[in-house]
Protein backbone atom coordinates (compact mmCIF):
# COMPACT_ATOMS: atom_id res chain seq x y z
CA UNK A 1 82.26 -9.44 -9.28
CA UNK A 2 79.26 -7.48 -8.39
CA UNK A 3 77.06 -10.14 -9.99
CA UNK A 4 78.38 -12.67 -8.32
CA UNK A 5 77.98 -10.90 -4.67
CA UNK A 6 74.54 -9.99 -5.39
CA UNK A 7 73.66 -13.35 -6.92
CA UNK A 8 75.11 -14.92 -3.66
CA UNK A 9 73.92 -12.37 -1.21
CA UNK A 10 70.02 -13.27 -3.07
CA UNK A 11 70.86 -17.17 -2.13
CA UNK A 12 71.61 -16.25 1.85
CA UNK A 13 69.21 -14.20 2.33
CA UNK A 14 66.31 -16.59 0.28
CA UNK A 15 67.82 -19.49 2.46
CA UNK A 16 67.08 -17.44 5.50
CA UNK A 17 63.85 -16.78 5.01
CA UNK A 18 62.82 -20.46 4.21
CA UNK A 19 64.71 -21.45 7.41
CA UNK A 20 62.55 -18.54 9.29
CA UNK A 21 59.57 -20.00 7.73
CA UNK A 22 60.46 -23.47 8.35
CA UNK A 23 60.75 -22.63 12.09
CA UNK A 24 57.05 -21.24 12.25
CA UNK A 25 56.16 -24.45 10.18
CA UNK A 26 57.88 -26.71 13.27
CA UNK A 27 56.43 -24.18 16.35
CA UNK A 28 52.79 -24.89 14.57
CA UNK A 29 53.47 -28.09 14.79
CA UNK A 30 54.38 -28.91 17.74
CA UNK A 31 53.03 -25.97 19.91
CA UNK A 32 50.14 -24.75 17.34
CA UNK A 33 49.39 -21.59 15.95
CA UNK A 34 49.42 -19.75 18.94
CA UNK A 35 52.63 -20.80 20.39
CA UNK A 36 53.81 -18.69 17.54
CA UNK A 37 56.02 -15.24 18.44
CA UNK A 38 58.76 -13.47 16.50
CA UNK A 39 60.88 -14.22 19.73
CA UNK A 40 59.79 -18.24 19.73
CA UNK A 41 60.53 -18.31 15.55
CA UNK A 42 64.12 -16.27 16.16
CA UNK A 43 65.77 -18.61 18.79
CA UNK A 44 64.67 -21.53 16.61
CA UNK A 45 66.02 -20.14 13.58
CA UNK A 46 69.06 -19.00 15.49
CA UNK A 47 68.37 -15.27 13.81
CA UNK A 48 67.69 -12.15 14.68
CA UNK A 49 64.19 -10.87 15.51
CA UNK A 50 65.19 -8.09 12.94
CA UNK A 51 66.25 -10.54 10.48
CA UNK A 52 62.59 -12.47 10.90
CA UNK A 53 61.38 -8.15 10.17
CA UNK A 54 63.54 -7.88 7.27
CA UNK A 55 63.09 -11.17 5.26
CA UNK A 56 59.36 -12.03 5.86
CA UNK A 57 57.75 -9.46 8.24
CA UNK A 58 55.99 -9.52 10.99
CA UNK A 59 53.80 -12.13 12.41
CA UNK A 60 50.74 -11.86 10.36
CA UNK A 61 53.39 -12.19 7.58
CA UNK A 62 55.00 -15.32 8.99
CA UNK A 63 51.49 -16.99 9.43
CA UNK A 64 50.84 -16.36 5.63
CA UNK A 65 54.12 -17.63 4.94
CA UNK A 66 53.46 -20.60 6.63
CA UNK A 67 49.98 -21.61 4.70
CA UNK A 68 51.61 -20.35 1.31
CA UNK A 69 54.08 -23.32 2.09
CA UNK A 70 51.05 -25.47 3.35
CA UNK A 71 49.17 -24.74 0.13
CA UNK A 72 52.03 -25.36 -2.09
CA UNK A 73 52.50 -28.88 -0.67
CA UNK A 74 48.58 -29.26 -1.05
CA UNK A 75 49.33 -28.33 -4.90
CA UNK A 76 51.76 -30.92 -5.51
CA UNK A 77 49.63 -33.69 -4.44
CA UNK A 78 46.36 -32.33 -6.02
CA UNK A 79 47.73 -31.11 -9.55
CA UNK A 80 48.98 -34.04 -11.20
CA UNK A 81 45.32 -35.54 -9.77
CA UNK A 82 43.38 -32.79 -11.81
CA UNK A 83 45.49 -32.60 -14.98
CA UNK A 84 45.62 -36.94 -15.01
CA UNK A 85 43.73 -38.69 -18.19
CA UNK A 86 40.63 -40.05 -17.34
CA UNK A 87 36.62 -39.52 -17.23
CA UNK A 88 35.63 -37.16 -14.77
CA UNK A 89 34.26 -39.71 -12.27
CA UNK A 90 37.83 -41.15 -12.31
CA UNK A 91 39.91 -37.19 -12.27
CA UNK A 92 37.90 -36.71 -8.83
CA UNK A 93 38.37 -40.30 -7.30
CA UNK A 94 41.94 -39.47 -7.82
CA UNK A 95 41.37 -36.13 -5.93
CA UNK A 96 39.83 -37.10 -3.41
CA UNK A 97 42.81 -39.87 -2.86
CA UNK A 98 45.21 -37.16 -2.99
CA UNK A 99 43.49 -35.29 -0.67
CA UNK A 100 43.32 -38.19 1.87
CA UNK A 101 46.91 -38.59 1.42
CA UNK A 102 48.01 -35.16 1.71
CA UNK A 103 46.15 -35.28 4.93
CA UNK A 104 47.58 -38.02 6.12
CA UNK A 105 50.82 -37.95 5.72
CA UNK A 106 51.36 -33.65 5.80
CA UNK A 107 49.10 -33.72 8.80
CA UNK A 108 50.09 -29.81 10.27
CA UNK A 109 50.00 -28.27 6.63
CA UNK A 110 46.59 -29.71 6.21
CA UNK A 111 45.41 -28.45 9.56
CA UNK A 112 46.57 -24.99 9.27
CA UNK A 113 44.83 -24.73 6.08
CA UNK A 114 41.76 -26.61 7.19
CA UNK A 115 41.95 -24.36 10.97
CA UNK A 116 43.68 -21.34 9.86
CA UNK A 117 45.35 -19.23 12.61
CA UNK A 118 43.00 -16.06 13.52
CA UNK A 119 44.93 -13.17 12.11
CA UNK A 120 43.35 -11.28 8.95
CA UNK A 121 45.90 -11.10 6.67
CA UNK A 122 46.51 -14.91 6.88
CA UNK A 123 42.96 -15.46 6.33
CA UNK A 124 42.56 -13.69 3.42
CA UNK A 125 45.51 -15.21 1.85
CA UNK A 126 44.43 -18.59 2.72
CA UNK A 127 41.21 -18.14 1.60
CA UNK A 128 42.49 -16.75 -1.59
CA UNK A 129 44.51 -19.57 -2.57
CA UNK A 130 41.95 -22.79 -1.39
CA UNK A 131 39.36 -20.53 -3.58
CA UNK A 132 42.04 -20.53 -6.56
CA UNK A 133 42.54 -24.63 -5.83
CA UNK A 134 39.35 -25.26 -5.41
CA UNK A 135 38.71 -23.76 -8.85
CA UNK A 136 40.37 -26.99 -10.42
CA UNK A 137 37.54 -29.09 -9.05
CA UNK A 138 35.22 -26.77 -10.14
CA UNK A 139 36.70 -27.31 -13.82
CA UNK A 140 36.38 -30.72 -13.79
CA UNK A 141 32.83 -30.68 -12.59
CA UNK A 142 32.49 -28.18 -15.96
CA UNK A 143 33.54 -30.69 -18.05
CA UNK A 144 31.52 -33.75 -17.15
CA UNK A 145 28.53 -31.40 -17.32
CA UNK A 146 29.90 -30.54 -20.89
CA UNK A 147 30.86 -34.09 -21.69
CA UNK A 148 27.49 -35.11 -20.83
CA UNK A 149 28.63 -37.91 -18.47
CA UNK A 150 27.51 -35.70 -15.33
CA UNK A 151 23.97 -34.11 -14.13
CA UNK A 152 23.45 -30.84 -15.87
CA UNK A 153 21.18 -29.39 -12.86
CA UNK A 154 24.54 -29.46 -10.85
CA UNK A 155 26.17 -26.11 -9.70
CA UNK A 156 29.86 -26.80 -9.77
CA UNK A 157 30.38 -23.87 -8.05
CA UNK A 158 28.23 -25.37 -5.23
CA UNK A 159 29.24 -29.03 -5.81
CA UNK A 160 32.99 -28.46 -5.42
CA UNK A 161 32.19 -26.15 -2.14
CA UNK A 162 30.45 -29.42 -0.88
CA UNK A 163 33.31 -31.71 -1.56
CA UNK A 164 35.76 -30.05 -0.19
CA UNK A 165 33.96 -29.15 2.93
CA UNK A 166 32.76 -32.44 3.62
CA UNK A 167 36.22 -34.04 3.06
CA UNK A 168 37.70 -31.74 5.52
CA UNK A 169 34.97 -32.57 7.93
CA UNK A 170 35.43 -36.06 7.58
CA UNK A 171 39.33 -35.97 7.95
CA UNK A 172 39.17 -33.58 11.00
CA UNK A 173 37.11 -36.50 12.80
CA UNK A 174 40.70 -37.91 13.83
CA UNK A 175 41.33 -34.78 15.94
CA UNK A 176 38.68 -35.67 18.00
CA UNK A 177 39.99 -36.89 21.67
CA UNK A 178 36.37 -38.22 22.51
CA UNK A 179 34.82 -41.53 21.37
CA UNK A 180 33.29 -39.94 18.28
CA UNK A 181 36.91 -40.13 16.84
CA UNK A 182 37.09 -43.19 14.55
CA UNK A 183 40.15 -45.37 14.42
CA UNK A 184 42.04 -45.75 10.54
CA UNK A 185 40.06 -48.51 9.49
CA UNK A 186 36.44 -46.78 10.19
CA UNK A 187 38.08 -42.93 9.05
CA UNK A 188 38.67 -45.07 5.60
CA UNK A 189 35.35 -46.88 5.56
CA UNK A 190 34.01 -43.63 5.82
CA UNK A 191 35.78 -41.82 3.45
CA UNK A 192 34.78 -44.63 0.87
CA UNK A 193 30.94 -44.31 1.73
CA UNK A 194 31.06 -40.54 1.14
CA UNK A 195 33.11 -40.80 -2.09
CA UNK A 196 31.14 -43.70 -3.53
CA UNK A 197 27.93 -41.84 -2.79
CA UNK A 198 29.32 -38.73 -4.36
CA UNK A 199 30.24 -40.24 -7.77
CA UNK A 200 26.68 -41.72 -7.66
CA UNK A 201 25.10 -38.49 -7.52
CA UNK A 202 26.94 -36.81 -9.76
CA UNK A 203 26.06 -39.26 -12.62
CA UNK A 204 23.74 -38.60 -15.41
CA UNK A 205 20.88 -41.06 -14.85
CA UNK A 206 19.59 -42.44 -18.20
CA UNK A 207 16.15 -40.80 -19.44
CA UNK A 208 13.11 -43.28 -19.20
């Protein structure tokens, strides 16, 4: 019988901390980061400020919470990208699609990851796991080095910073509210001009 409680107390008290999490995730996105208090997260929830305390923490905690989630929706659109068949050239088109389409269509995870909210913890964690994500692309820069198929004066290290920097450049464009910001047509247009001029420069030009 003891089991059993346990087991079950375990599933109410993992269930609310995913609905205390879930709560930040909505204030973000509605409100932003900022909008963000124990108080704000509590009366959504319908909990406890204590209970946001004893199953997450405070709000440095919750923040983190939040981008763990963020990143682990970021994961399930980039892994299957990285670990797919395929030359190299082909792995990272598929990234790069599943980046676009994480953006697109988990819009307030990809910002908070992209514009992380300004408390240190959350930062570090954040950082942390893009640097561990990242890593992926950096491994299958590696291999077309290795494979030959890719320029061997590249720095994946470098290369992978690049690409993901510039993507998230490109995709923040449609946060703009001046003219600058380009509608879906042009935001894909340009996407394709950056991606097909990436490939090309990662190729291994034949020797003359």
């Amino acid at each position: 019988m003891t089991a059993v409680t346990g087991t079950r107390a375990q599933r109410r008290a993992a269930a609310t901390r995913q609905a205390v999490v879930e709560a930040a995730r909505e204030i973000i996105a509605s409100e932003g980061a900022d909008a963000v208090t124990l108080e704000a997260v509590a009366e959504r929830a319908d909990v406890a400020v204590q209970t946001i305390y004893n199953r997450v923490g405070g709000r440095s905690a919750l923040l983190t919470a939040v981008a763990e989630m963020a990143m682990e929706e970021n994961r399930a659109y980039m892994d299957a990208a990285y670990e797919a068949e395929g030359t190299v050239e082909e792995r990272l088109l598929r990234a790069a699609a599943a980046y676009v389409r994480f953006a697109r269509e988990r819009p307030h995870e990809f910002r908070i990851l992209v514009d992380p909210p300004d408390e240190p913890e959350t930062l570090d964690r954040i950082a942390s796991l893009i640097e561990e994500q990242n890593a992926k692309l950096t491994d299958v820069l590696r291999d077309g080095i290795a494979t030959g198929t890719s320029r061997p004066d590249l720095d994946p290290d470098r290369v992978s910073t690049v690409l993901w920097a510039t993507m998230n450049g490109l995709l923040a464009l449609a946060w703009r509210a001046d003219k600058l910001r380009p509608d879906a047509d042009e935001l894909d247009a340009l996407l394709a001009t950056y991606v097909e001029t990436i490939a090309d420069g990662l190729r291994r030009r034949a020797a003359h």
